[in-house]
PDB file of N, CA and C in Angstrom:
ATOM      1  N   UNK A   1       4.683  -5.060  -1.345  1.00  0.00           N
ATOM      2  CA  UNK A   1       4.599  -6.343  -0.700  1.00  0.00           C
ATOM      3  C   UNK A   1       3.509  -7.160  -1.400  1.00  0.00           C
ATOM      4  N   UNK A   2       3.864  -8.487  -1.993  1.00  0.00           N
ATOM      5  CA  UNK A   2       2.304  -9.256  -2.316  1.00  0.00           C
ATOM      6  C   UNK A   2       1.407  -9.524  -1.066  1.00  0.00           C
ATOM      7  N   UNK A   3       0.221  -9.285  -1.555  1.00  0.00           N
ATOM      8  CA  UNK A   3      -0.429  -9.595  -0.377  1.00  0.00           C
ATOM      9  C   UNK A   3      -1.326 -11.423  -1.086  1.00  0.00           C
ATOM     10  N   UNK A   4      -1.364 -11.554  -2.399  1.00  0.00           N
ATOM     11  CA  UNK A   4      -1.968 -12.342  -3.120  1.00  0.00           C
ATOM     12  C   UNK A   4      -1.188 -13.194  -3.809  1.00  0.00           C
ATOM     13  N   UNK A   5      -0.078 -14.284  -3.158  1.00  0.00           N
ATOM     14  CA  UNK A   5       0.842 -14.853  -3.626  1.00  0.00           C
ATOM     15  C   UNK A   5       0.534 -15.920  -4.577  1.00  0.00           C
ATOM     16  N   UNK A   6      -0.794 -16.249  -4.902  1.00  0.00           N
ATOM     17  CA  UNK A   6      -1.929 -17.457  -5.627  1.00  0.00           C
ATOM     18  C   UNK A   6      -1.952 -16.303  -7.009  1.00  0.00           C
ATOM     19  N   UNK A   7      -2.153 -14.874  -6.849  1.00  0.00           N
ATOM     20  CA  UNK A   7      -2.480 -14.375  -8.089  1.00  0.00           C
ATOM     21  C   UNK A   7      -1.182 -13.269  -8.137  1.00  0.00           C
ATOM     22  N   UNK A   8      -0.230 -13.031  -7.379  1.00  0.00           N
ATOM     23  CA  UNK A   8       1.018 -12.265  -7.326  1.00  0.00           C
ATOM     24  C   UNK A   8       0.371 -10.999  -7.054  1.00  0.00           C
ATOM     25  N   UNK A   9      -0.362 -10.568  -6.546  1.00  0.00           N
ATOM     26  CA  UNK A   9      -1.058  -8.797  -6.472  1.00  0.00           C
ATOM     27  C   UNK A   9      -0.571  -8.204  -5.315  1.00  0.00           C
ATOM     28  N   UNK A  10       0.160  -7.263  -5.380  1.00  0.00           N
ATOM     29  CA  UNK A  10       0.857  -6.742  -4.199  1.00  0.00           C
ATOM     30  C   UNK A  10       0.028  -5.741  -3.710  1.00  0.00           C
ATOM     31  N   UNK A  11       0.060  -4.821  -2.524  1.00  0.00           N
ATOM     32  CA  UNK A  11      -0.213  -3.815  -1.900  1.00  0.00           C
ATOM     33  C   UNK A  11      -0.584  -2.944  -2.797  1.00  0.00           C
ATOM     34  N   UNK A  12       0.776  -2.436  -3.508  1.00  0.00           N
ATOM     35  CA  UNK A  12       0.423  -0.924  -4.785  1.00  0.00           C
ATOM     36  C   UNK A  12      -0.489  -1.365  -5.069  1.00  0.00           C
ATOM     37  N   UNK A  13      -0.513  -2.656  -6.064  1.00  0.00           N
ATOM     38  CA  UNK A  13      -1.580  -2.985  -6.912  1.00  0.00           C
ATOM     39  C   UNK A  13      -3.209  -2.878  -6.732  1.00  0.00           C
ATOM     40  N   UNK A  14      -3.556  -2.956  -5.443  1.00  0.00           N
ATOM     41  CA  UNK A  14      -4.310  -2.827  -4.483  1.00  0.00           C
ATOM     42  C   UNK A  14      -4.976  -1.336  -4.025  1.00  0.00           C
ATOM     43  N   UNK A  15      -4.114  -0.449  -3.863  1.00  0.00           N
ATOM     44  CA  UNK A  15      -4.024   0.744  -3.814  1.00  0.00           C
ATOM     45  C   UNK A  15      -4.496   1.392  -4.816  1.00  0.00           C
ATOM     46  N   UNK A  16      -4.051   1.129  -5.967  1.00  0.00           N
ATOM     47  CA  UNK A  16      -4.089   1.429  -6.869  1.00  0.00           C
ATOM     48  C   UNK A  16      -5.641   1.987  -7.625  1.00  0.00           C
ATOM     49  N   UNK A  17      -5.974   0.531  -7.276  1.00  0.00           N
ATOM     50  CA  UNK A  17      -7.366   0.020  -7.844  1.00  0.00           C
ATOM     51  C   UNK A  17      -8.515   0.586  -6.633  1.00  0.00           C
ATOM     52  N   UNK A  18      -7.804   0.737  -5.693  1.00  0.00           N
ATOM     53  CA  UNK A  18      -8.945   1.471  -4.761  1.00  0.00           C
ATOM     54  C   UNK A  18      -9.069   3.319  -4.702  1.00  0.00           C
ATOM     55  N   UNK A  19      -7.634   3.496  -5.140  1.00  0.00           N
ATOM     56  CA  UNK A  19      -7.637   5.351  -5.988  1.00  0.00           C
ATOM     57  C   UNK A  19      -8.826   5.500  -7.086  1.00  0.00           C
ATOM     58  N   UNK A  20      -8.594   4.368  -7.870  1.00  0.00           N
ATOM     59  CA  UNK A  20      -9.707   4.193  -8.980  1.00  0.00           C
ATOM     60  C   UNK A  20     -10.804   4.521  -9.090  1.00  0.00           C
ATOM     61  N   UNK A  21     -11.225   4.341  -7.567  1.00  0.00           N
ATOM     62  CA  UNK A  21     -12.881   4.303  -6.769  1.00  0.00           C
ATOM     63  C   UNK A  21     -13.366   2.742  -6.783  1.00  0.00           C
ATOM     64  N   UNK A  22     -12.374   1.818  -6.684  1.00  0.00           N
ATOM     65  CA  UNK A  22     -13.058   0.577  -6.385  1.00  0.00           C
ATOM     66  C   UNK A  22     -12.995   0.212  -5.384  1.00  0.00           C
ATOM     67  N   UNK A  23     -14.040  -0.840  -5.124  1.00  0.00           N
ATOM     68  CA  UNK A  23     -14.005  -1.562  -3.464  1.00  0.00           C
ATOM     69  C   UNK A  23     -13.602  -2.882  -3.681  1.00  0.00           C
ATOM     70  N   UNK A  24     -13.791  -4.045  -2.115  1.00  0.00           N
ATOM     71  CA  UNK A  24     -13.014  -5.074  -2.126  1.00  0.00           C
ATOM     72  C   UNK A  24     -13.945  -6.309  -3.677  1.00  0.00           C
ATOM     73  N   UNK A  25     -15.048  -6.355  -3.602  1.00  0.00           N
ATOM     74  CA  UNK A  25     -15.557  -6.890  -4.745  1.00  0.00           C
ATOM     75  C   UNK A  25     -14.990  -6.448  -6.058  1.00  0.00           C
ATOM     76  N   UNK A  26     -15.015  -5.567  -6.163  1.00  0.00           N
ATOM     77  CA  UNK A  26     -14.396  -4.677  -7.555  1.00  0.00           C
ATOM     78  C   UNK A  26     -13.149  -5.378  -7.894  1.00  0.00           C
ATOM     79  N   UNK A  27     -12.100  -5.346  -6.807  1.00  0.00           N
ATOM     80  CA  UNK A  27     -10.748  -5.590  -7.082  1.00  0.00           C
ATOM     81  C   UNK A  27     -10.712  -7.104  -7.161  1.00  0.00           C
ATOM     82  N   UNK A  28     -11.472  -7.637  -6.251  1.00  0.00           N
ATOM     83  CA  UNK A  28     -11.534  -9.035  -6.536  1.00  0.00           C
ATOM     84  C   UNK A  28     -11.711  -9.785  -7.689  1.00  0.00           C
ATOM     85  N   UNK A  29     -13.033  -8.873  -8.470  1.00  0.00           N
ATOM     86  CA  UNK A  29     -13.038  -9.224  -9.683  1.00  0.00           C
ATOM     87  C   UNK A  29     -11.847  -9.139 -10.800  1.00  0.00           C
ATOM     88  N   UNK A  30     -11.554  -7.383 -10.605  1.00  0.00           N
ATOM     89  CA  UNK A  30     -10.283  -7.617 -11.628  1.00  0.00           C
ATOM     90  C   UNK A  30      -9.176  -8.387 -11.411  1.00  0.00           C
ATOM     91  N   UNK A  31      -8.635  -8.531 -10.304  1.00  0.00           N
ATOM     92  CA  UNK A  31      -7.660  -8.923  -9.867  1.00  0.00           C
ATOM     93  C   UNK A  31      -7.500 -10.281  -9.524  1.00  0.00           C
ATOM     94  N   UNK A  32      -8.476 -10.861  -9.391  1.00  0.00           N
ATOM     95  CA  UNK A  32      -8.856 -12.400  -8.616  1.00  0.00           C
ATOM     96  C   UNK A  32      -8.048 -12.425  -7.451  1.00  0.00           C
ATOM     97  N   UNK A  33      -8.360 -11.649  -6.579  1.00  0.00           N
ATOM     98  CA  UNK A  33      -7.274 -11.913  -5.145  1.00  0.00           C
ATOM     99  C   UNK A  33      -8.508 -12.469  -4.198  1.00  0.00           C
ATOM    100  N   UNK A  34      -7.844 -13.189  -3.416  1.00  0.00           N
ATOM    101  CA  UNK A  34      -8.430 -14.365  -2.591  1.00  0.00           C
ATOM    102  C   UNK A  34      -9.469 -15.087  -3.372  1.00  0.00           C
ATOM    103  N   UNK A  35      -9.359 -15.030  -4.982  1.00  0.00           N
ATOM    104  CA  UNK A  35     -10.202 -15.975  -5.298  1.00  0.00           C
ATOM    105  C   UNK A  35      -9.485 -17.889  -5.285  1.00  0.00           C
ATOM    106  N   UNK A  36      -8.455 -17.912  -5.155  1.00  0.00           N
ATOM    107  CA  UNK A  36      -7.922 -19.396  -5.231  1.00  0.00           C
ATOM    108  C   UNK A  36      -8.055 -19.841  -3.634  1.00  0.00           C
ATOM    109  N   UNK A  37      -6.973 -19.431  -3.416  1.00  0.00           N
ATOM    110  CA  UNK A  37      -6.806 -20.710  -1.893  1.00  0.00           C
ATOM    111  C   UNK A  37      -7.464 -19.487  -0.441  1.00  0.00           C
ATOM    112  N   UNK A  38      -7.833 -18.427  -0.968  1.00  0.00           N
ATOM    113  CA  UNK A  38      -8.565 -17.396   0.113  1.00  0.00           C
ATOM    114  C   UNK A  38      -7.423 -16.764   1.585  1.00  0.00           C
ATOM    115  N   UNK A  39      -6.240 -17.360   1.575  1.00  0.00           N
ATOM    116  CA  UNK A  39      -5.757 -16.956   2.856  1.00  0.00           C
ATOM    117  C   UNK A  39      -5.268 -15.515   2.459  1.00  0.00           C
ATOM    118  N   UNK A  40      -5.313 -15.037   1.734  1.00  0.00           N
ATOM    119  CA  UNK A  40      -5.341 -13.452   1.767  1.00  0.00           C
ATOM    120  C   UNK A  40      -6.380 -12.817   1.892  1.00  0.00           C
ATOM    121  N   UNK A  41      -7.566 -13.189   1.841  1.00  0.00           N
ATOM    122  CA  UNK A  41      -8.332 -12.290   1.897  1.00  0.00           C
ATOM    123  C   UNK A  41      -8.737 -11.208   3.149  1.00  0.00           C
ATOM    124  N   UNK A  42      -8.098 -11.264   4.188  1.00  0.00           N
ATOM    125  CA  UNK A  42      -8.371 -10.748   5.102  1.00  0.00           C
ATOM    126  C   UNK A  42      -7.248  -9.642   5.217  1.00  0.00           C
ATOM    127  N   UNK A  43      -6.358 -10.030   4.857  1.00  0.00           N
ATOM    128  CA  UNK A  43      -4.875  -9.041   4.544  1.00  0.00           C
ATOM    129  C   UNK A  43      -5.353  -7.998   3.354  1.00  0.00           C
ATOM    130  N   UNK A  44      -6.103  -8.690   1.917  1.00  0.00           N
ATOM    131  CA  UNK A  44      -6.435  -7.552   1.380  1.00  0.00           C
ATOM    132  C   UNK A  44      -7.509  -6.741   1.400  1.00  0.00           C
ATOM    133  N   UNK A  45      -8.222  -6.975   2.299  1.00  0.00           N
ATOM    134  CA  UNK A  45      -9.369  -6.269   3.063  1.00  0.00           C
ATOM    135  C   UNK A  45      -8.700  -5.038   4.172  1.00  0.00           C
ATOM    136  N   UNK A  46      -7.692  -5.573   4.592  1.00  0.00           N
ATOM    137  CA  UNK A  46      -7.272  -4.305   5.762  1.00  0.00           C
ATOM    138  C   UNK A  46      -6.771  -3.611   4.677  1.00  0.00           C
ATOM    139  N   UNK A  47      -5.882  -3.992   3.228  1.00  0.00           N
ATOM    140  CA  UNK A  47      -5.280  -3.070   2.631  1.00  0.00           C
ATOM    141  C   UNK A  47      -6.237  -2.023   2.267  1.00  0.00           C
ATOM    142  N   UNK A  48      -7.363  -2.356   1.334  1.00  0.00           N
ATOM    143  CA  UNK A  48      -8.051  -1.552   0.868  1.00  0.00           C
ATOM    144  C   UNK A  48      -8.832  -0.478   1.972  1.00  0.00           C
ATOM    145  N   UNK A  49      -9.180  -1.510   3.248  1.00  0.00           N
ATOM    146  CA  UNK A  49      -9.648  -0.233   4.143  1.00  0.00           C
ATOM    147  C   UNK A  49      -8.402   0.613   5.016  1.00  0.00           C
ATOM    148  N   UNK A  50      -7.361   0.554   4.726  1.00  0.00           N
ATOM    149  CA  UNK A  50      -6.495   1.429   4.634  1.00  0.00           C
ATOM    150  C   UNK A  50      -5.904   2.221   3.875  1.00  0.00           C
ATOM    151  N   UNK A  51      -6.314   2.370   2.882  1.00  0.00           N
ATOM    152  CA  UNK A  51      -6.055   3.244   1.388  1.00  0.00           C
ATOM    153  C   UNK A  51      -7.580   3.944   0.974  1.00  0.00           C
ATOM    154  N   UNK A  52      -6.750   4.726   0.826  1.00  0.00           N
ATOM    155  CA  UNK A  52      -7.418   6.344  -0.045  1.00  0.00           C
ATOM    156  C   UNK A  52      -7.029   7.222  -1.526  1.00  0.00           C
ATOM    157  N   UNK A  53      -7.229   7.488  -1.627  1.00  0.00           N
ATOM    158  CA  UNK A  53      -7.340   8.632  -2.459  1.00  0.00           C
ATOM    159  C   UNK A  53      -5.761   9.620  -2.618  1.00  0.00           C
ATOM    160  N   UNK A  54      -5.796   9.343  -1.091  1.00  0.00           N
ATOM    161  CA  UNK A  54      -4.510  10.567  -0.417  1.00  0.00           C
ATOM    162  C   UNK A  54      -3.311   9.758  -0.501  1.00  0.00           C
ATOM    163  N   UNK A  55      -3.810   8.808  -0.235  1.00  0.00           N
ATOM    164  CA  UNK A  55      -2.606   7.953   0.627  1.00  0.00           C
ATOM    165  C   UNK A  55      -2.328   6.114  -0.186  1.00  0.00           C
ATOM    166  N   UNK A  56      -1.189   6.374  -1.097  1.00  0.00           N
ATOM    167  CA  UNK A  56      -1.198   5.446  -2.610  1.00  0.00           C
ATOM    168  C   UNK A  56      -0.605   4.031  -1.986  1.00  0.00           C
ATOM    169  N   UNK A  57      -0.302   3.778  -0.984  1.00  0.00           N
ATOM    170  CA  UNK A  57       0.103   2.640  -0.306  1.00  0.00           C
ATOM    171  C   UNK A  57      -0.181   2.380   1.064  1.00  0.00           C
ATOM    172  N   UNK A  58      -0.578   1.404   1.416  1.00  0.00           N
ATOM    173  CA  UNK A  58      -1.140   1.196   2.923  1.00  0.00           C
ATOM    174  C   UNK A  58      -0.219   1.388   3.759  1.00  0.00           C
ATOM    175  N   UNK A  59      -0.532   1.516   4.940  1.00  0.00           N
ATOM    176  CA  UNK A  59       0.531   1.170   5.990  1.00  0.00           C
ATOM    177  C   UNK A  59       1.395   2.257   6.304  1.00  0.00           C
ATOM    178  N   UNK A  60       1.845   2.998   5.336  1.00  0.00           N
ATOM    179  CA  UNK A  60       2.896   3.842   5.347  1.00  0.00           C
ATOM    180  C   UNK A  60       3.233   5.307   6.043  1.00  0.00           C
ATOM    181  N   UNK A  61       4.132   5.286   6.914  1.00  0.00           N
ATOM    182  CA  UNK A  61       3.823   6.282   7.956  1.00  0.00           C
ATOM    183  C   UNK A  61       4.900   7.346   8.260  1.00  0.00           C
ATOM    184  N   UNK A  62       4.256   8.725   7.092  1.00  0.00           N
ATOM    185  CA  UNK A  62       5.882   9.432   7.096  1.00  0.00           C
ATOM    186  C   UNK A  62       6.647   9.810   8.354  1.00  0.00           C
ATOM    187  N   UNK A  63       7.612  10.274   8.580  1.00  0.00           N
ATOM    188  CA  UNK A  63       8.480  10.738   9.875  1.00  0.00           C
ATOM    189  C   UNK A  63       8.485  12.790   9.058  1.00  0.00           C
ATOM    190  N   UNK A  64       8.427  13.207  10.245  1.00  0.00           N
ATOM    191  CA  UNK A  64       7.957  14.363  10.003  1.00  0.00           C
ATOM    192  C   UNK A  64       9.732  15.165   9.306  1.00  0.00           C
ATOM    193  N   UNK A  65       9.712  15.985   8.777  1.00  0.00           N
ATOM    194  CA  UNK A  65      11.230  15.908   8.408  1.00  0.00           C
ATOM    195  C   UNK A  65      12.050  16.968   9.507  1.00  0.00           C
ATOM    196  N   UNK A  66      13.654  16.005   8.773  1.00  0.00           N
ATOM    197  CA  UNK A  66      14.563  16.564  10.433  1.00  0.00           C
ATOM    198  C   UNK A  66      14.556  18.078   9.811  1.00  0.00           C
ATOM    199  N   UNK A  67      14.967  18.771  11.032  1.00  0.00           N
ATOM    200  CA  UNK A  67      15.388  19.752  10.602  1.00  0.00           C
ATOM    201  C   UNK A  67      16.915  20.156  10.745  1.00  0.00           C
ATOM    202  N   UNK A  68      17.545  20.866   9.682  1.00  0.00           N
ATOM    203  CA  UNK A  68      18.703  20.892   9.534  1.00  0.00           C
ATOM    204  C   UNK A  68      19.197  22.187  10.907  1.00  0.00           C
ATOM    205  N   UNK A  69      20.719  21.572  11.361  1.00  0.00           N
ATOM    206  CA  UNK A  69      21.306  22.140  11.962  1.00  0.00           C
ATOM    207  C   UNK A  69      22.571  22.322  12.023  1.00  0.00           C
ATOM    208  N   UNK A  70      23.697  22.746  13.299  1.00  0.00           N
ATOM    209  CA  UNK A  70      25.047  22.549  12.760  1.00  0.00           C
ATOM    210  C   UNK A  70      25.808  21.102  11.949  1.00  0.00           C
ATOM    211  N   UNK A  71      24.989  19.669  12.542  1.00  0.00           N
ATOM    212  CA  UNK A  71      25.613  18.981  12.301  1.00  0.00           C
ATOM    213  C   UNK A  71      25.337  18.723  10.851  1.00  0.00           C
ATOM    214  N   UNK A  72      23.889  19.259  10.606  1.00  0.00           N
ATOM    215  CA  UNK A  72      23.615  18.522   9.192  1.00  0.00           C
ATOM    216  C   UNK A  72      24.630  19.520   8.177  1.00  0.00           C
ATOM    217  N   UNK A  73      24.856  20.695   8.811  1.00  0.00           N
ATOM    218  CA  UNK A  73      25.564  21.142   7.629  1.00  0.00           C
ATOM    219  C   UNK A  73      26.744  21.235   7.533  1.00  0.00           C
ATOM    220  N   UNK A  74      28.080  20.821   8.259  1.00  0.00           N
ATOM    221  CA  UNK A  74      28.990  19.944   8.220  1.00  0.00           C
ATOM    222  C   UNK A  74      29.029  18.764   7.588  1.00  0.00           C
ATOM    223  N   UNK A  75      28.450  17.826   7.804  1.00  0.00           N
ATOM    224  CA  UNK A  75      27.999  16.264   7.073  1.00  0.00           C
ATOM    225  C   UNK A  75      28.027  17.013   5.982  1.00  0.00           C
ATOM    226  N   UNK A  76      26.994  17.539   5.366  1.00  0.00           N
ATOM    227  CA  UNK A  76      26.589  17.987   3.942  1.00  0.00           C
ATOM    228  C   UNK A  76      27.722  18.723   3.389  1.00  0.00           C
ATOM    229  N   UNK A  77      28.728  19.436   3.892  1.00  0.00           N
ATOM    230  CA  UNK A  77      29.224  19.707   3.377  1.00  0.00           C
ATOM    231  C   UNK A  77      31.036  19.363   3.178  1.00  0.00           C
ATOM    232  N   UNK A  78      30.851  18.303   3.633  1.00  0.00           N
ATOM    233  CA  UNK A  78      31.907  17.074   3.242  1.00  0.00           C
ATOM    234  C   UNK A  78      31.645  16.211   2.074  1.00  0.00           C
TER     235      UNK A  78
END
């Protein structure tokens, strides 16, 4: 998702740079996000304090996986 439509810098991009070990100054610099018209800057502030190390995109929230049963293995095996 862009979060920086003034400099096009999406979420990954964001992520990315905070795996790196950078913070919101850091990225700002490379990236110039919320340096033009600023209405992102608060969007890419939650991104970065929602990203880690672990976890390469914000927001993102796995579903634990199904577990297979009669139906899945019928389906599957059509």
């Amino acid at each position: 998702m862009i979060i920086c439509v003034c400099r096009r810098v999406s979420d990954r991009d964001i992520a990315k740079h905070v795996r790196a070990g950078m913070d919101f100054d850091d990225i700002q610099f490379e990236l110039g996000v919320a340096t033009q018209c600023g209405q992102c800057e608060s969007c890419a502030r939650d991104v970065v304090a929602q990203c880690s190390a672990t976890h390469p995109v914000a927001g993102i929230r796995l579903t634990p996986e199904v577990p297979k049963g009669a139906a899945w293995t019928s389906s599957a095996a059509s």
